[in-house]
C-alpha atoms as a PDB file:
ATOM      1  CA  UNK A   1       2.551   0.015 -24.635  1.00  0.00           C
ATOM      2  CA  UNK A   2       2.884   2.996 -21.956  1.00  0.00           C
ATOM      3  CA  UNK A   3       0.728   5.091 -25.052  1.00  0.00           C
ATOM      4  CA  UNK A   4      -2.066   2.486 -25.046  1.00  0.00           C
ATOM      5  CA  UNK A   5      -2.452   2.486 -21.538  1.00  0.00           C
ATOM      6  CA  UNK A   6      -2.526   6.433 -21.284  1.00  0.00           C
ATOM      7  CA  UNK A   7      -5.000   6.775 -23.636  1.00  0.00           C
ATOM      8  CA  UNK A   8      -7.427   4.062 -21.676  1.00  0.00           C
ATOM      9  CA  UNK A   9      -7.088   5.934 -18.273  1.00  0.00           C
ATOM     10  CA  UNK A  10      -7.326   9.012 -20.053  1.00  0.00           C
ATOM     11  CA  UNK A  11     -11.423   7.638 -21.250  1.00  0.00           C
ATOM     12  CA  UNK A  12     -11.361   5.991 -17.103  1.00  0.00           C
ATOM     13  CA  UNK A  13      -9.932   9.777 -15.813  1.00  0.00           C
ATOM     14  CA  UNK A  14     -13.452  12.121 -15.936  1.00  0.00           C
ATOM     15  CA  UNK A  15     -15.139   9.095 -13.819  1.00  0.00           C
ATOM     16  CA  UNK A  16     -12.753   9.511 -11.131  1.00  0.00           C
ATOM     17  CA  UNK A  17     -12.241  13.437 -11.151  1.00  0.00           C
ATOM     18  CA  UNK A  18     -16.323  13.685 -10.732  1.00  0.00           C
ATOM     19  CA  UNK A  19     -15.216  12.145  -6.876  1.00  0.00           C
ATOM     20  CA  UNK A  20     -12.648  13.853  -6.310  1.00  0.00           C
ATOM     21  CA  UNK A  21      -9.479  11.553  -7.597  1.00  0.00           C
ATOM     22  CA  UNK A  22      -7.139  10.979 -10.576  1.00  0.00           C
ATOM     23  CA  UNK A  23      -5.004   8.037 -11.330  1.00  0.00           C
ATOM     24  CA  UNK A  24      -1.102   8.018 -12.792  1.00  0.00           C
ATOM     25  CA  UNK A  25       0.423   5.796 -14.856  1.00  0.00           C
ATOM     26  CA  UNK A  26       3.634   5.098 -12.995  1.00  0.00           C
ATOM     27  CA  UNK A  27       5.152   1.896 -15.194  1.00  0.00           C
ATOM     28  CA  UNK A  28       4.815  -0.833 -17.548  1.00  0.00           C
ATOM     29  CA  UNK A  29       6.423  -3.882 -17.150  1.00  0.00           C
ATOM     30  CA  UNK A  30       6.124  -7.320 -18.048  1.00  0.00           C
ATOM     31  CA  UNK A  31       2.439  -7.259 -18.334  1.00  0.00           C
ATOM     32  CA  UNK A  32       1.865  -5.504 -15.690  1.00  0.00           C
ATOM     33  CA  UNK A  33       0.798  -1.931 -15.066  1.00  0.00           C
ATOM     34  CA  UNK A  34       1.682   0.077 -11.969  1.00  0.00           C
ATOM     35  CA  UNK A  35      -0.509   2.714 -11.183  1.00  0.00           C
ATOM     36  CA  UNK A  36      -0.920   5.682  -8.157  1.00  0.00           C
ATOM     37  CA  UNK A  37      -4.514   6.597  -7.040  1.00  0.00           C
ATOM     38  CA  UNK A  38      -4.005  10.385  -5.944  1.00  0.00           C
ATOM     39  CA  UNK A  39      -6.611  12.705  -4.197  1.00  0.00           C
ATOM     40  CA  UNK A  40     -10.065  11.116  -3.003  1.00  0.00           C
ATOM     41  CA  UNK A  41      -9.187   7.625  -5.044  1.00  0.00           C
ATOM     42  CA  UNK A  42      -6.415   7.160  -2.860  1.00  0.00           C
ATOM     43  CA  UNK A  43      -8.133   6.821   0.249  1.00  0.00           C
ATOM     44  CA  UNK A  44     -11.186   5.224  -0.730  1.00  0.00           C
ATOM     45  CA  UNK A  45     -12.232   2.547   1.026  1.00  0.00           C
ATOM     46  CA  UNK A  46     -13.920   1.533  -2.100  1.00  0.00           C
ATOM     47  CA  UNK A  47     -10.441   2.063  -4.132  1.00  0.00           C
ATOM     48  CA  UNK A  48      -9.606  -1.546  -4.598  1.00  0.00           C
ATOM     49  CA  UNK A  49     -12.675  -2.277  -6.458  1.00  0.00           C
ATOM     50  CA  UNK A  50     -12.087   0.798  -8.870  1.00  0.00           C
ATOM     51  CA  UNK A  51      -8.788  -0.534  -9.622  1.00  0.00           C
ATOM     52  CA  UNK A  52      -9.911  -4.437 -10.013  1.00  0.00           C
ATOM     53  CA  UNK A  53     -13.398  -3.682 -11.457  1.00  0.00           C
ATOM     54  CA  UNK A  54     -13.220  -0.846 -13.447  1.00  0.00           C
ATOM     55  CA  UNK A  55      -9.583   0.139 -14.060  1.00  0.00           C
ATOM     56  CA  UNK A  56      -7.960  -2.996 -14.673  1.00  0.00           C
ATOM     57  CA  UNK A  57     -10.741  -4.440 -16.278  1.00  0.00           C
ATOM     58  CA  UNK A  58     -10.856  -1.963 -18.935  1.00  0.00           C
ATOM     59  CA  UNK A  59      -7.174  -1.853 -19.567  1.00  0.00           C
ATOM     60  CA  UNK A  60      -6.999  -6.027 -19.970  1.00  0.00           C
ATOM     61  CA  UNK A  61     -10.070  -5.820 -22.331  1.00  0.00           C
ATOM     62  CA  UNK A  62      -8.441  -3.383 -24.890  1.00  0.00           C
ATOM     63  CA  UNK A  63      -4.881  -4.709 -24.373  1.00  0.00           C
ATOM     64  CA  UNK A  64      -4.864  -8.854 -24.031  1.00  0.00           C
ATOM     65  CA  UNK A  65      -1.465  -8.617 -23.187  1.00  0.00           C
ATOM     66  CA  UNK A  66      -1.460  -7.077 -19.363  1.00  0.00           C
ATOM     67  CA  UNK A  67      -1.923  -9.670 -16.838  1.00  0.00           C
ATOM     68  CA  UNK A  68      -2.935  -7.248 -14.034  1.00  0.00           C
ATOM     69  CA  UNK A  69      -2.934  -3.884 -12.439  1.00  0.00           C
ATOM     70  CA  UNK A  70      -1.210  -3.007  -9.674  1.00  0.00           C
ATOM     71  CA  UNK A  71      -1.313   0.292  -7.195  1.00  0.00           C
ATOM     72  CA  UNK A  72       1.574   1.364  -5.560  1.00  0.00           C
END
């Protein structure tokens, strides 16, 4: 599962190094997937709608399975 999610925020990961950030899978675990914003992303103001909108939203479309998405 940990594969399947790498490769999604590996297609997500160009978007957010053109401003500045990167994201890192930290875990997967029950259908859930823990996550770390790092550089610009992580102080964003606008960060919890990348996550929600865009990163979480991507990941749940390609893999039914994961309930949510969570930063930590």
């Amino acid at each position: 599962m940990k594969e399947r999610v790498e490769e999604i925020l590996d297609k997500l990961r160009p978007m957010l190094m053109a401003d500045g950030g990167n994201i890192e899978l930290v875990d997967v675990k029950d259908g859930e997937v823990f996550v770390h914003l790092v550089g610009a992303c992580g102080m964003c103001p606008s960060s919890t709608m990348t996550l929600k909108m865009g990163v979480e939203r991507a990941i749940k479309e390609s893999i039914p399975e994961i309930t949510r998405v969570v930063q930590v």
